[in-house]
N, C-alpha and C. Protein backbone atom coordinates (compact mmCIF):
# COMPACT_ATOMS: atom_id res chain seq x y z
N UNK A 1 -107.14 96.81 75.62
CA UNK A 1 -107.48 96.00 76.79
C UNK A 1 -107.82 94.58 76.33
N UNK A 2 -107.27 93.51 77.15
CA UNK A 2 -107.44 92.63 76.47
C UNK A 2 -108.92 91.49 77.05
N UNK A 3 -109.08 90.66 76.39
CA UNK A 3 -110.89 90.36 76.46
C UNK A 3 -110.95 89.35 77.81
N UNK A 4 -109.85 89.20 78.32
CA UNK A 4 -110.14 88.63 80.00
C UNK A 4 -110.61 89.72 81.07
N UNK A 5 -110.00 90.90 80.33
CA UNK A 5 -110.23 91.83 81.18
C UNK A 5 -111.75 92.46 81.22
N UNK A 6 -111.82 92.67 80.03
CA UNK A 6 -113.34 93.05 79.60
C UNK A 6 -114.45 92.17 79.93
N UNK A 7 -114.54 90.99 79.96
CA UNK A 7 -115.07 90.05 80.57
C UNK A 7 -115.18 89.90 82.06
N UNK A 8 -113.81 90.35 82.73
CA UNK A 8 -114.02 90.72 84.04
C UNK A 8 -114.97 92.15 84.57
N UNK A 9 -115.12 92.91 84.18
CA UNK A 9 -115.75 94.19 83.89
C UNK A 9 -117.17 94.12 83.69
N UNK A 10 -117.08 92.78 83.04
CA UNK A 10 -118.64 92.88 82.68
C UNK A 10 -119.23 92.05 83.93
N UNK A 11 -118.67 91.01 84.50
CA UNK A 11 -119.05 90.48 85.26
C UNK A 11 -119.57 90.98 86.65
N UNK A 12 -118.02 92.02 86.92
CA UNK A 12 -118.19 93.01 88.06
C UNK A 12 -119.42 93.98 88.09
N UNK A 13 -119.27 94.59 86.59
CA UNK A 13 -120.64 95.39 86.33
C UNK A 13 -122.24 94.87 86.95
N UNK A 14 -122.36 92.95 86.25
CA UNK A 14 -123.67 93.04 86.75
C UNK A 14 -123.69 92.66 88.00
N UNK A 15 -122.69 92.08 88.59
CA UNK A 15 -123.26 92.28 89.93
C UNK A 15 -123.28 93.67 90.92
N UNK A 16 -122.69 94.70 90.44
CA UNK A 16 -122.76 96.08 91.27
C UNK A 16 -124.00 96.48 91.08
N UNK A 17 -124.37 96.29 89.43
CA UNK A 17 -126.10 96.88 89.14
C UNK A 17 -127.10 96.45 90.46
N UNK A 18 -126.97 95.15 90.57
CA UNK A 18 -127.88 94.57 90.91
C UNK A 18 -127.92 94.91 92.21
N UNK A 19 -126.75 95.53 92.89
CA UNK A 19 -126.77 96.42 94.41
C UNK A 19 -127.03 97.80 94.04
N UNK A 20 -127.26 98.13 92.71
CA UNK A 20 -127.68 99.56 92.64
C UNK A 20 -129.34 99.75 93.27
N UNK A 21 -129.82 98.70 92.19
CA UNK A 21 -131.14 98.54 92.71
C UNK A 21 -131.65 98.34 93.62
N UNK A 22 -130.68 97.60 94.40
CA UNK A 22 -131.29 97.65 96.18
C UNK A 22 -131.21 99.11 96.84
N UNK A 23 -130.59 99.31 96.45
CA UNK A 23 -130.07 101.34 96.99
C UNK A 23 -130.78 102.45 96.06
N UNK A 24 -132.20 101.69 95.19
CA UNK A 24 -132.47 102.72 94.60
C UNK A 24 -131.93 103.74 93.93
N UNK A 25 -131.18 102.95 92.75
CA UNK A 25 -130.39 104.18 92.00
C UNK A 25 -130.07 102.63 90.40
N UNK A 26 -130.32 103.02 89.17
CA UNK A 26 -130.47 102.44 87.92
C UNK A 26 -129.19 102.56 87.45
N UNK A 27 -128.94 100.87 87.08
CA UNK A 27 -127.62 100.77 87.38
C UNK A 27 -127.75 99.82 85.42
N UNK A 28 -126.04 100.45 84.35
CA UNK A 28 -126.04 100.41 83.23
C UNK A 28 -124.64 100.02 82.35
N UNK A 29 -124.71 98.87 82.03
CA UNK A 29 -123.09 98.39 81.99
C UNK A 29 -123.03 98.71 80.25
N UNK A 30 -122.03 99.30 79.80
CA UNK A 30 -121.76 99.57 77.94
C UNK A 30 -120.46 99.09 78.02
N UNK A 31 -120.32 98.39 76.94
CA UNK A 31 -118.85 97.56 76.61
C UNK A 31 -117.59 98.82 76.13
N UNK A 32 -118.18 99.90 75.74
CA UNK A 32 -117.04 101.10 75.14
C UNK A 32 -117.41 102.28 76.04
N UNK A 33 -117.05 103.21 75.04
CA UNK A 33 -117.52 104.69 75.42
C UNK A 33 -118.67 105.14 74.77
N UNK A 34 -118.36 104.62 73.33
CA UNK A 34 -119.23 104.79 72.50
C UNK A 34 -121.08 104.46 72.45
N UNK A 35 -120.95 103.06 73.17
CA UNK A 35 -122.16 102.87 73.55
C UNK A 35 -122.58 103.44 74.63
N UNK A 36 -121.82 103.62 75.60
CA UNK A 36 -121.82 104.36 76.92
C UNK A 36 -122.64 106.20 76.20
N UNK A 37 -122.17 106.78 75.78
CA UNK A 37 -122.80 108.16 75.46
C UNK A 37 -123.80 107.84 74.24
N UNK A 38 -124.24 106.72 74.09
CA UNK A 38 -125.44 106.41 73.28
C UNK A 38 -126.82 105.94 74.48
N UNK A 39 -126.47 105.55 75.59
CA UNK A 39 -126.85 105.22 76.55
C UNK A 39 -127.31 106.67 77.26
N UNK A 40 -126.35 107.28 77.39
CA UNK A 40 -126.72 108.21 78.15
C UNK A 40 -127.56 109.30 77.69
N UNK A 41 -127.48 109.78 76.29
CA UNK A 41 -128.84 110.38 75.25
C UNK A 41 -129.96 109.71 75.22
N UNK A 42 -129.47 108.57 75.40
CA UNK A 42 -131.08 107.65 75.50
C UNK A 42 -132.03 108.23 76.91
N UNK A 43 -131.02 108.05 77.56
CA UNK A 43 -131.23 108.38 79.66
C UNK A 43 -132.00 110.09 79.61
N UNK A 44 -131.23 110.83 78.59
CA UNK A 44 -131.72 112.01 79.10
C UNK A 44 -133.19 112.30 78.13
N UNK A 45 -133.45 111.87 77.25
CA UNK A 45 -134.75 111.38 76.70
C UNK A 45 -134.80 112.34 75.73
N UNK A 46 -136.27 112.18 74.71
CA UNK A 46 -136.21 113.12 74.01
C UNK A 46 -137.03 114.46 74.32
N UNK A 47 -137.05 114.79 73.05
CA UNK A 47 -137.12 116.85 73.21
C UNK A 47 -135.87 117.70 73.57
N UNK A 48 -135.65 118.61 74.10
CA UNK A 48 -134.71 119.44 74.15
C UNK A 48 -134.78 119.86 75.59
N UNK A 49 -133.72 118.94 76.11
CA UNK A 49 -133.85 118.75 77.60
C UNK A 49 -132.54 119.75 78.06
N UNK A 50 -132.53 120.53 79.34
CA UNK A 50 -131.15 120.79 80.02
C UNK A 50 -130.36 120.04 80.50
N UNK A 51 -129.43 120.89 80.38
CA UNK A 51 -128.36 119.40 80.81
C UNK A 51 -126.88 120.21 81.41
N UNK A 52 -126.57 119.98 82.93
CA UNK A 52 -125.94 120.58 83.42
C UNK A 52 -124.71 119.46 83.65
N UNK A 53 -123.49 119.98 84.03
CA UNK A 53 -122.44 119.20 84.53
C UNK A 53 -121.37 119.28 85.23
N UNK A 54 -120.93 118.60 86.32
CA UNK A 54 -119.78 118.65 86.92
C UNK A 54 -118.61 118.66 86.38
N UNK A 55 -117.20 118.85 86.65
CA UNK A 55 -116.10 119.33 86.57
C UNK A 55 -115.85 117.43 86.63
N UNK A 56 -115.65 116.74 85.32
CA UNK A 56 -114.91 115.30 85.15
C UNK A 56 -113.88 115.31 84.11
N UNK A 57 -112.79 114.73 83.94
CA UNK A 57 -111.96 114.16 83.13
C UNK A 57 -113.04 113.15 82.23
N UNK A 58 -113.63 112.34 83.35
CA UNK A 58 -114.37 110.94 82.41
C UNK A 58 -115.25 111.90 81.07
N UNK A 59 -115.82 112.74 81.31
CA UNK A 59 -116.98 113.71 80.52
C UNK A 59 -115.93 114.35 79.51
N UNK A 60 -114.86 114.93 79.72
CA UNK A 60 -114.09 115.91 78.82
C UNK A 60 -113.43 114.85 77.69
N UNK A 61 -113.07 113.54 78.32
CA UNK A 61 -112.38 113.12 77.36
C UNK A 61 -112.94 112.24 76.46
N UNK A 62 -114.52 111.82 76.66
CA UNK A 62 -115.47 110.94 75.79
C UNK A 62 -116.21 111.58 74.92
N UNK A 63 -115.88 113.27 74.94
CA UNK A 63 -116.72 114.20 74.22
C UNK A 63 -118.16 114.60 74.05
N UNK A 64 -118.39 113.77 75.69
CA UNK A 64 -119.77 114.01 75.30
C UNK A 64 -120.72 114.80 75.27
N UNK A 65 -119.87 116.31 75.65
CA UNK A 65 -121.02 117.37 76.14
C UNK A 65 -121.10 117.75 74.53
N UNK A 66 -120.32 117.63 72.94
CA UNK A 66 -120.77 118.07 72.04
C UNK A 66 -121.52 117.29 71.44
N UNK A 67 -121.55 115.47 72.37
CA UNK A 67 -122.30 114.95 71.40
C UNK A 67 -123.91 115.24 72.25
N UNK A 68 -124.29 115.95 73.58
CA UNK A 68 -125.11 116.23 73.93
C UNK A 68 -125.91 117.73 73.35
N UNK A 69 -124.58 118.57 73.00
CA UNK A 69 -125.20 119.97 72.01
C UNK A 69 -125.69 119.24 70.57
N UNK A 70 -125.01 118.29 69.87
CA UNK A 70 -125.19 118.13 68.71
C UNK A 70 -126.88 117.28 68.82
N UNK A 71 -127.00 116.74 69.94
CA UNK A 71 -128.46 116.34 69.96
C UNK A 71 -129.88 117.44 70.05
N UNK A 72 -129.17 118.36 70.20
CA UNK A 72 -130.12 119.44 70.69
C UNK A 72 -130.66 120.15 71.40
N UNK A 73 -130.29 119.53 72.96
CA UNK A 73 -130.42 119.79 74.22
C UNK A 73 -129.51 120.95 74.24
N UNK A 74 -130.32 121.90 75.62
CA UNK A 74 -129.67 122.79 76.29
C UNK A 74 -128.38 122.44 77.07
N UNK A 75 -126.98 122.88 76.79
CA UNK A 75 -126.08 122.47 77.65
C UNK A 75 -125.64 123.71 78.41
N UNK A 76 -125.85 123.48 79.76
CA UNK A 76 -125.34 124.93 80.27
C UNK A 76 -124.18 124.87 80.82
N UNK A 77 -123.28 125.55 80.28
CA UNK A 77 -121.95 125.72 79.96
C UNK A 77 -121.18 126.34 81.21
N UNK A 78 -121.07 125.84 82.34
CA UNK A 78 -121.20 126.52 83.20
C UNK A 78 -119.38 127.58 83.35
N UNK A 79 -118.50 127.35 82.42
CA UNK A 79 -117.59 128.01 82.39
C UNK A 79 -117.55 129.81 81.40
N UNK A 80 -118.69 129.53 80.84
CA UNK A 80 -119.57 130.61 80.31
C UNK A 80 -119.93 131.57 81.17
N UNK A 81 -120.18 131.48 82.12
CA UNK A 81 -120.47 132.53 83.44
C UNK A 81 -119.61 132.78 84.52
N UNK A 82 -118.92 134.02 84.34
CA UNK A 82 -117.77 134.11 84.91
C UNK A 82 -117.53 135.69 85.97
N UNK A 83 -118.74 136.29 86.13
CA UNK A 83 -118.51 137.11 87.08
C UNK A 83 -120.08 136.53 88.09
N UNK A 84 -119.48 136.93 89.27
CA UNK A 84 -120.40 136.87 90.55
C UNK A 84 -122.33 136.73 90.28
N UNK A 85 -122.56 137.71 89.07
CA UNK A 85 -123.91 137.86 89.29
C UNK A 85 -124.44 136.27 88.19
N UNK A 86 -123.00 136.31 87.10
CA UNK A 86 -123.31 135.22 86.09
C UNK A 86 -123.69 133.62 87.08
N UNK A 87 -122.43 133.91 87.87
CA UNK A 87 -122.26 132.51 88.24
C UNK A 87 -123.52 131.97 89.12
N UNK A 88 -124.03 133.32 89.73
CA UNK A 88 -125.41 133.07 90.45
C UNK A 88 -126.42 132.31 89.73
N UNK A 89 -126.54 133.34 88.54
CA UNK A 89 -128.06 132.66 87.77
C UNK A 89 -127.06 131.34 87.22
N UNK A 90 -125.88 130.87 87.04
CA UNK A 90 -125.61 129.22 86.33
C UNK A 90 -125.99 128.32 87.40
N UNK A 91 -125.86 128.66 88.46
CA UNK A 91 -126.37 128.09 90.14
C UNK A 91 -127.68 127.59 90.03
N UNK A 92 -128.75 128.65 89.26
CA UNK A 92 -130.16 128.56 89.36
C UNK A 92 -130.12 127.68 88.51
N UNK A 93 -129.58 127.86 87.23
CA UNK A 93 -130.09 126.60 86.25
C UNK A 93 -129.54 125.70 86.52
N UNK A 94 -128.64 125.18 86.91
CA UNK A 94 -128.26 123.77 87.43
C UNK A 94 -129.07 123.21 88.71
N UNK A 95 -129.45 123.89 89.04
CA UNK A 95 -130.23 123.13 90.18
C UNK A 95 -131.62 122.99 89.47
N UNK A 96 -132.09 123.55 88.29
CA UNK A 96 -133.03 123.36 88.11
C UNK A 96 -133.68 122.40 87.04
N UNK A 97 -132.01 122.24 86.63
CA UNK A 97 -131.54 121.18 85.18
C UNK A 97 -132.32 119.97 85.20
N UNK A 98 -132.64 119.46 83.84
CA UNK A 98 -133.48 118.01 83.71
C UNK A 98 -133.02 117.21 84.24
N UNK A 99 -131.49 117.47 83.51
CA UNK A 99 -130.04 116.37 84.09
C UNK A 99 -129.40 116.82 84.97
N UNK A 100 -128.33 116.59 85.29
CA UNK A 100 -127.06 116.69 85.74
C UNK A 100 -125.73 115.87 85.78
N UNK A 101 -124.87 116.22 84.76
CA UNK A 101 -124.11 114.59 84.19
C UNK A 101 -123.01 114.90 85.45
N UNK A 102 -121.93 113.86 85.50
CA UNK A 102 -121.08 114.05 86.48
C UNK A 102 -120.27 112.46 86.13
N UNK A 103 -119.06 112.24 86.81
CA UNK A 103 -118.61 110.67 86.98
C UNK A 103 -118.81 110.29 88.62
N UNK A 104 -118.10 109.64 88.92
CA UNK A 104 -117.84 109.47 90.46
C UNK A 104 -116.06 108.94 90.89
N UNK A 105 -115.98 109.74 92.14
CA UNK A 105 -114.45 109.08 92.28
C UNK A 105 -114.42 107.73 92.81
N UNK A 106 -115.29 107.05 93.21
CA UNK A 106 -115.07 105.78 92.89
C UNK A 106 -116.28 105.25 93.47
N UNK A 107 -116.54 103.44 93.09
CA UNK A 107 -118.11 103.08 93.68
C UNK A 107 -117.36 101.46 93.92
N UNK A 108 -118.39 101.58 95.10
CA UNK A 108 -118.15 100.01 95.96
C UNK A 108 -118.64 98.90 95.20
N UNK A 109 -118.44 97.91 94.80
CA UNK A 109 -118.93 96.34 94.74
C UNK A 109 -120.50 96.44 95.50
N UNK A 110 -120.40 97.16 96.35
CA UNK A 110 -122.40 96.96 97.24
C UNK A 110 -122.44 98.11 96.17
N UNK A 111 -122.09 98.95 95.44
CA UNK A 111 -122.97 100.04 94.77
C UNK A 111 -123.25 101.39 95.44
N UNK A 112 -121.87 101.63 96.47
CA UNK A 112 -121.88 103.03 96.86
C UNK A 112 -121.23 103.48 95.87
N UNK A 113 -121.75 105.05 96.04
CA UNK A 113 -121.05 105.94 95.47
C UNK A 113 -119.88 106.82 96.30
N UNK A 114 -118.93 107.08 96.04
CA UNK A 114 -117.87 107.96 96.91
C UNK A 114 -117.66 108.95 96.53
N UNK A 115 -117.71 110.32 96.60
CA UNK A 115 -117.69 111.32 95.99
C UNK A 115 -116.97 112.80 97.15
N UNK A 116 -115.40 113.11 96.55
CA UNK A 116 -114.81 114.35 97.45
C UNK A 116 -114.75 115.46 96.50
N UNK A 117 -114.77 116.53 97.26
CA UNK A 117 -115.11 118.09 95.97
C UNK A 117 -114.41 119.01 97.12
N UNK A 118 -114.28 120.03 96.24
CA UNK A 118 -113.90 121.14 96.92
C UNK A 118 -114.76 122.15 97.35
N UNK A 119 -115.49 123.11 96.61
CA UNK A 119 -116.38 123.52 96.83
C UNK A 119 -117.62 122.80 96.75
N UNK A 120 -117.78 121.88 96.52
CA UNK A 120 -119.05 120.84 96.45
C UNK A 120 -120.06 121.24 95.37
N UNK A 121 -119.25 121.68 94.39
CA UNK A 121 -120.05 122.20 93.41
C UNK A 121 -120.59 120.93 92.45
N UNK A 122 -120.09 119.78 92.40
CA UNK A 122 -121.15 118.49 92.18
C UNK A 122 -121.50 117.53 92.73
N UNK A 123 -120.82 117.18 94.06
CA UNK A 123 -122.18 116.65 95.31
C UNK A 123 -122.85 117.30 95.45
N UNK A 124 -123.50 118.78 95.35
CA UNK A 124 -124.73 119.21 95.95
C UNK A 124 -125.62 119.19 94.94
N UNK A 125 -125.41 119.25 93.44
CA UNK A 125 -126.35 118.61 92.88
C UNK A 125 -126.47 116.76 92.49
N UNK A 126 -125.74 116.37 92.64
CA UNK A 126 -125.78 115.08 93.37
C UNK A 126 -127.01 114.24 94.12
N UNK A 127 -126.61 115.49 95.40
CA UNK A 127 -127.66 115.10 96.78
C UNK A 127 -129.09 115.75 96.02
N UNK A 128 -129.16 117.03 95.57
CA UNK A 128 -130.69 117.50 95.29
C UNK A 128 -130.45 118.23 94.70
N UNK A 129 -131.51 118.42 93.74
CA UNK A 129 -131.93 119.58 92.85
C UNK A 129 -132.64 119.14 91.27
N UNK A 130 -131.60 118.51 90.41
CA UNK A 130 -132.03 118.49 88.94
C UNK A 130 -132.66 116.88 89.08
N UNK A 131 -133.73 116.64 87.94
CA UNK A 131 -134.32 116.01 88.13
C UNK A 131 -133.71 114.56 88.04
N UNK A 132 -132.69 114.50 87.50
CA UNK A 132 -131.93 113.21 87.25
C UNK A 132 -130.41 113.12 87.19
N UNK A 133 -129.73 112.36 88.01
CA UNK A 133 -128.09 112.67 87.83
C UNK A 133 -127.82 111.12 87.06
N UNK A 134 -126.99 111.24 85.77
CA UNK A 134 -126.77 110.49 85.26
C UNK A 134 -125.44 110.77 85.72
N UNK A 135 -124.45 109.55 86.16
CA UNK A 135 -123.01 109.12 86.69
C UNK A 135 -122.35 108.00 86.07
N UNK A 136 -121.60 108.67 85.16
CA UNK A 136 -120.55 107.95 83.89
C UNK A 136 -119.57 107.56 84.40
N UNK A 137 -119.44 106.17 84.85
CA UNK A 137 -117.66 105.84 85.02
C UNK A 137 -116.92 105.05 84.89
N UNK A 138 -116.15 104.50 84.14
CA UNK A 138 -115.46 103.56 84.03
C UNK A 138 -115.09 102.64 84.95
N UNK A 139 -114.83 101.18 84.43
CA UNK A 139 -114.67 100.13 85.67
C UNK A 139 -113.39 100.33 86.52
N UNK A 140 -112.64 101.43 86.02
CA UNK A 140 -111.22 101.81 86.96
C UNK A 140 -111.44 102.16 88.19
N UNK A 141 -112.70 103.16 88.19
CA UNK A 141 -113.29 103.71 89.61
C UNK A 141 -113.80 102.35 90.54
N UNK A 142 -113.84 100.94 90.37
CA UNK A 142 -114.16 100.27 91.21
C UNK A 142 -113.46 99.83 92.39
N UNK A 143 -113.87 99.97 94.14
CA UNK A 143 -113.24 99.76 95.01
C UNK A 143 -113.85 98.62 95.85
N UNK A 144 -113.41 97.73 96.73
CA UNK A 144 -114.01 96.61 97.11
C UNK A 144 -114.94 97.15 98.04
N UNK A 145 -114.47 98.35 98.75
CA UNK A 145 -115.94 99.21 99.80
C UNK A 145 -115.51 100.67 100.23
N UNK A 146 -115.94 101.13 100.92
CA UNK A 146 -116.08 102.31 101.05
C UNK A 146 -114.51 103.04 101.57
N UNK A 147 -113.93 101.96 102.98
CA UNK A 147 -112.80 102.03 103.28
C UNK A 147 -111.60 102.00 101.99
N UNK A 148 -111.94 101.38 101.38
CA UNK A 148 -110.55 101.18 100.08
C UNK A 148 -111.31 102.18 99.08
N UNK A 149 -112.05 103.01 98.84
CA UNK A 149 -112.58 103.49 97.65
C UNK A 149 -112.21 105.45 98.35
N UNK A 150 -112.16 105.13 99.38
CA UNK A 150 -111.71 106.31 100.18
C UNK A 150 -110.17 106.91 99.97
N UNK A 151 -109.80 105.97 100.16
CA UNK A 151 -108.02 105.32 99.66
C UNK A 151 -107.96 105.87 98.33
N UNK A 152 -108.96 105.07 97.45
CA UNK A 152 -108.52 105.27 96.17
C UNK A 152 -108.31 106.96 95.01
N UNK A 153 -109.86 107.36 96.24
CA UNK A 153 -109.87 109.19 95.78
C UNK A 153 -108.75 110.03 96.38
N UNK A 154 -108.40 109.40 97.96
CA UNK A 154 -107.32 110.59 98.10
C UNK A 154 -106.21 110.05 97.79
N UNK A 155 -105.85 108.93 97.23
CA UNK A 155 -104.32 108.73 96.80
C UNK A 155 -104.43 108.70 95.31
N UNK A 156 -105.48 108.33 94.63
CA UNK A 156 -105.33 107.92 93.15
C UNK A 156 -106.27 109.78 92.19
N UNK A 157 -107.02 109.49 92.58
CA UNK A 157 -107.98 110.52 92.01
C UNK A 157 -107.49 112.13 92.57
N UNK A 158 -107.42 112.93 93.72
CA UNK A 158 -107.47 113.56 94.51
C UNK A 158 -105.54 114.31 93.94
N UNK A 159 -104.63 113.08 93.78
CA UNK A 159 -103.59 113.85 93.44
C UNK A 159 -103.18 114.70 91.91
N UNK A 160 -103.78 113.27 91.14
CA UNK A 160 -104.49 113.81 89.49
C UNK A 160 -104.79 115.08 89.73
N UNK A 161 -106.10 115.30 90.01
CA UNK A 161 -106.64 116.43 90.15
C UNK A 161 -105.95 117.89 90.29
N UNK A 162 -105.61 117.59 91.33
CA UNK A 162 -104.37 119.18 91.64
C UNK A 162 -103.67 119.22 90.86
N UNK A 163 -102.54 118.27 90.35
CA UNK A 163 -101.96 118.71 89.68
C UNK A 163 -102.43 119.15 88.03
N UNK A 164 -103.87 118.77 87.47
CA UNK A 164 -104.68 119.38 86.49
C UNK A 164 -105.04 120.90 86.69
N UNK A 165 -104.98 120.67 88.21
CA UNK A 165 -105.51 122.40 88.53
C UNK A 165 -105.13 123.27 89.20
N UNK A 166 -103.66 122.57 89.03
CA UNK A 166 -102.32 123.53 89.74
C UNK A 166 -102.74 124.10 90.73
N UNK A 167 -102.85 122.76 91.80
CA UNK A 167 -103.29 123.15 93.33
C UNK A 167 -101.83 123.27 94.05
N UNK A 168 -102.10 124.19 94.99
CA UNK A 168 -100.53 124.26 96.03
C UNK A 168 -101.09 122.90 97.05
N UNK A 169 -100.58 122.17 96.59
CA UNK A 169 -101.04 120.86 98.05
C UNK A 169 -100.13 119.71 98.10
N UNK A 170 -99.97 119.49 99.04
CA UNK A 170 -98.64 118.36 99.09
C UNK A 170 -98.96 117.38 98.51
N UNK A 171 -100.61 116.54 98.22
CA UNK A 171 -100.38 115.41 97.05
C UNK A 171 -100.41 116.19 95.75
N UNK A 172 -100.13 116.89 95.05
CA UNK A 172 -99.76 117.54 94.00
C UNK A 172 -98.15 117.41 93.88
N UNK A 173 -97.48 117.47 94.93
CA UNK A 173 -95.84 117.52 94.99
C UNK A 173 -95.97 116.24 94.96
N UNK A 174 -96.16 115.30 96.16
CA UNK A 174 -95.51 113.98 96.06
C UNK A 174 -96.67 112.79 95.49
N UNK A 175 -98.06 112.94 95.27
CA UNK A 175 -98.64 112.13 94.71
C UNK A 175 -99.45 111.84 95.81
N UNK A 176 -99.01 111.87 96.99
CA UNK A 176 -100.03 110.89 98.08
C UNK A 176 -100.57 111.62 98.70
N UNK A 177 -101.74 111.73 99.61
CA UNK A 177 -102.71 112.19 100.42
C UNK A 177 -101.65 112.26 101.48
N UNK A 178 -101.78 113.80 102.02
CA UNK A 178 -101.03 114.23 103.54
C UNK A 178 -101.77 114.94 104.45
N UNK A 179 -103.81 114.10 103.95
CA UNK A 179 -104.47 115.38 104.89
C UNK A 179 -104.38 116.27 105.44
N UNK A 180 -104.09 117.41 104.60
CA UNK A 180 -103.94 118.80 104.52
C UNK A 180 -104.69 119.74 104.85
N UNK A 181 -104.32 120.70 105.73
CA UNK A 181 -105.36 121.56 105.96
C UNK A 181 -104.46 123.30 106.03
N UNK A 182 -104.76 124.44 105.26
CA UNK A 182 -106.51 124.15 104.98
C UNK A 182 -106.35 124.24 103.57
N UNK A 183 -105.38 124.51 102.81
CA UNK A 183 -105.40 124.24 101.54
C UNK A 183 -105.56 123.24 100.77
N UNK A 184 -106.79 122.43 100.73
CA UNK A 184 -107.38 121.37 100.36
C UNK A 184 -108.55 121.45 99.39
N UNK A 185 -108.29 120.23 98.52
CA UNK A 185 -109.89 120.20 97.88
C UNK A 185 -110.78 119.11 98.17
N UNK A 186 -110.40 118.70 99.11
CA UNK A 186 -111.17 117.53 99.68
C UNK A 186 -111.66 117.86 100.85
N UNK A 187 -112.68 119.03 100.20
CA UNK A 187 -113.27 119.77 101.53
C UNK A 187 -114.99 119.00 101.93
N UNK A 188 -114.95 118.32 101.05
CA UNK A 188 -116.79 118.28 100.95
C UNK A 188 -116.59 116.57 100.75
N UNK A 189 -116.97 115.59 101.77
CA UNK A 189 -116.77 114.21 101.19
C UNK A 189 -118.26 113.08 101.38
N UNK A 190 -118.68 113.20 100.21
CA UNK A 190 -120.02 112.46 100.27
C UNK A 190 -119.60 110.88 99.99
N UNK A 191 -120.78 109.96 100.11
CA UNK A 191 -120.95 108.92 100.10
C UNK A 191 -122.36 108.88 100.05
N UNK A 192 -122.93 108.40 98.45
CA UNK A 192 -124.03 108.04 98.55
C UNK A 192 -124.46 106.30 98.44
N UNK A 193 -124.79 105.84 99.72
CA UNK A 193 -125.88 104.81 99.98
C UNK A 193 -126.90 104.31 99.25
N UNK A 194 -127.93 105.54 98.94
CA UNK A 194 -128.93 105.07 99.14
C UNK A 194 -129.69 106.88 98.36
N UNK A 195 -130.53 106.16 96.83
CA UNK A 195 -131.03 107.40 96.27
C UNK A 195 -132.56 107.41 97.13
N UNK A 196 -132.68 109.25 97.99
CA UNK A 196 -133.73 108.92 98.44
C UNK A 196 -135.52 109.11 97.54
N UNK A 197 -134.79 109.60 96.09
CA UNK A 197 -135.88 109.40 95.38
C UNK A 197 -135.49 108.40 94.33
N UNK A 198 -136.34 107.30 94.58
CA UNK A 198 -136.30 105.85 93.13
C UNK A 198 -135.91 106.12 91.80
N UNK A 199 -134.40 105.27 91.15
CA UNK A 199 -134.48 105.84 90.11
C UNK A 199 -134.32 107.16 89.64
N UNK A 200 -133.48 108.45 90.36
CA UNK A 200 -133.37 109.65 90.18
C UNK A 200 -131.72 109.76 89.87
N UNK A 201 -131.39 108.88 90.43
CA UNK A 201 -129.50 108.84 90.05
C UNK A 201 -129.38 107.29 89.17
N UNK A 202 -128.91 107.63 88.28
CA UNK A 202 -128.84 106.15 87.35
C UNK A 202 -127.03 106.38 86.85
N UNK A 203 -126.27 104.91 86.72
CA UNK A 203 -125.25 105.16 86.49
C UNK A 203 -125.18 104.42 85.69
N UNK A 204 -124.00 104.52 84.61
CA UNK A 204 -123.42 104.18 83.46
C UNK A 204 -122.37 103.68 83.81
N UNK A 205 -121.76 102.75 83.64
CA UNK A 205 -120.28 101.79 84.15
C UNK A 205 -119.83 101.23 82.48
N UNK A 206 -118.43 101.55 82.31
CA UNK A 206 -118.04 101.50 80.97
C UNK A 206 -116.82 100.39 81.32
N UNK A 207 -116.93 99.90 80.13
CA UNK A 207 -115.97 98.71 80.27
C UNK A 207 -114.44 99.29 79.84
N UNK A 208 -114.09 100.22 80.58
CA UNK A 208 -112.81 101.39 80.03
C UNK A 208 -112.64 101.87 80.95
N UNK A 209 -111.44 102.52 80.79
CA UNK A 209 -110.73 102.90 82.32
C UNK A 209 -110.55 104.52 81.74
N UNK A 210 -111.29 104.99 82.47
CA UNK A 210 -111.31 106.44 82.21
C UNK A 210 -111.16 107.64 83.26
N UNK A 211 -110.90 108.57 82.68
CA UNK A 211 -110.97 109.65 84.44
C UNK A 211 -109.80 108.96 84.90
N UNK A 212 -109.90 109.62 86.24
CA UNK A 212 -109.12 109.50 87.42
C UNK A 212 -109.62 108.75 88.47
């Protein structure tokens, strides 16, 4: 990437922070990845903290859940629990997690967050439960507002996806959003505003285009 660009990134970065903070949520610009998951061990603090996580590309491909085991922390593995009674108690500990890492499918210039799921298995810890959601995402996820960042998950993010997880859905065939029903994973569509506890969702913005 070349350094006009990165420079643009950084610029965009501090001014989104600075609408994070109006919306109550701690807002964190890293020039790589590298500093970015040095940032985020910092975020989850020391001792031997839990640490739960959503289903991201941005997380799988920066490696950071081994550089979060190799720190020492509990990582609960949530693909580790795989019949009905398992998946229950991984339910309990994630909601009860220190953390909860995750990315976002995309965030506004004011410092929304946009977030579509299928089963809503990471907006609902998102909205409540673990004591802190740290949200990793590269400056690719940036949309000018909520209307275009909407756009951007079901045409850009939303078709990725299926076809990673060999969904039967028509943006999987042709790429574009054909609001589909009911075979959809864009069943659950949050937008967070506004953290209603101070400082409980803090995000990481990487000067890298990562995820979807």
């Amino acid at each position: 990437m070349d350094q006009n660009k990165k420079k643009t990134y950084e610029n965009q970065a501090a001014q989104i922070i600075k609408k994070l903070e109006k919306r109550r949520m701690e807002g964190y610009y890293c020039a790589d990845i590298e500093s970015a998951k040095q940032k985020v061990l910092e975020l989850i603090g020391e001792g031997r903290k839990s640490v739960a996580y959503g289903g991201s590309m941005t997380i799988d491909q920066c490696g950071l859940k081994d550089s979060i085991a190799a720190a020492g922390h509990e990582l609960i593995i949530r693909e580790n629990y795989t019949t009905p009674e398992q998946q229950k108690e991984c339910k309990a500990k994630q909601v009860n997690a220190d953390t909860f890492l995750m990315s976002t499918n995309a965030i506004t210039m004011d410092g929304e967050l946009i977030n579509i799921d299928g089963r809503g298995s990471r907006v609902s810890f998102l909205i409540y439960g673990p004591d802190q959601v740290i949200v990793l995402a590269g400056m690719n996820k940036l949309a000018v507002d909520v209307k275009e960042g909407m756009k951007r998950v079901r045409n850009v993010a939303a078709p990725a996806n299926t076809v990673r997880l060999n969904c039967n859905t028509p943006c999987a065939k042709t790429g574009f959003c054909a609001d589909c029903l009911p075979n959809s994973i864009c069943c659950e569509i949050v937008v967070t505003r506004c953290s209603a506890v101070p400082g409980r969702i803090k995000v990481v913005l990487v000067g890298e285009e990562l995820g979807y």
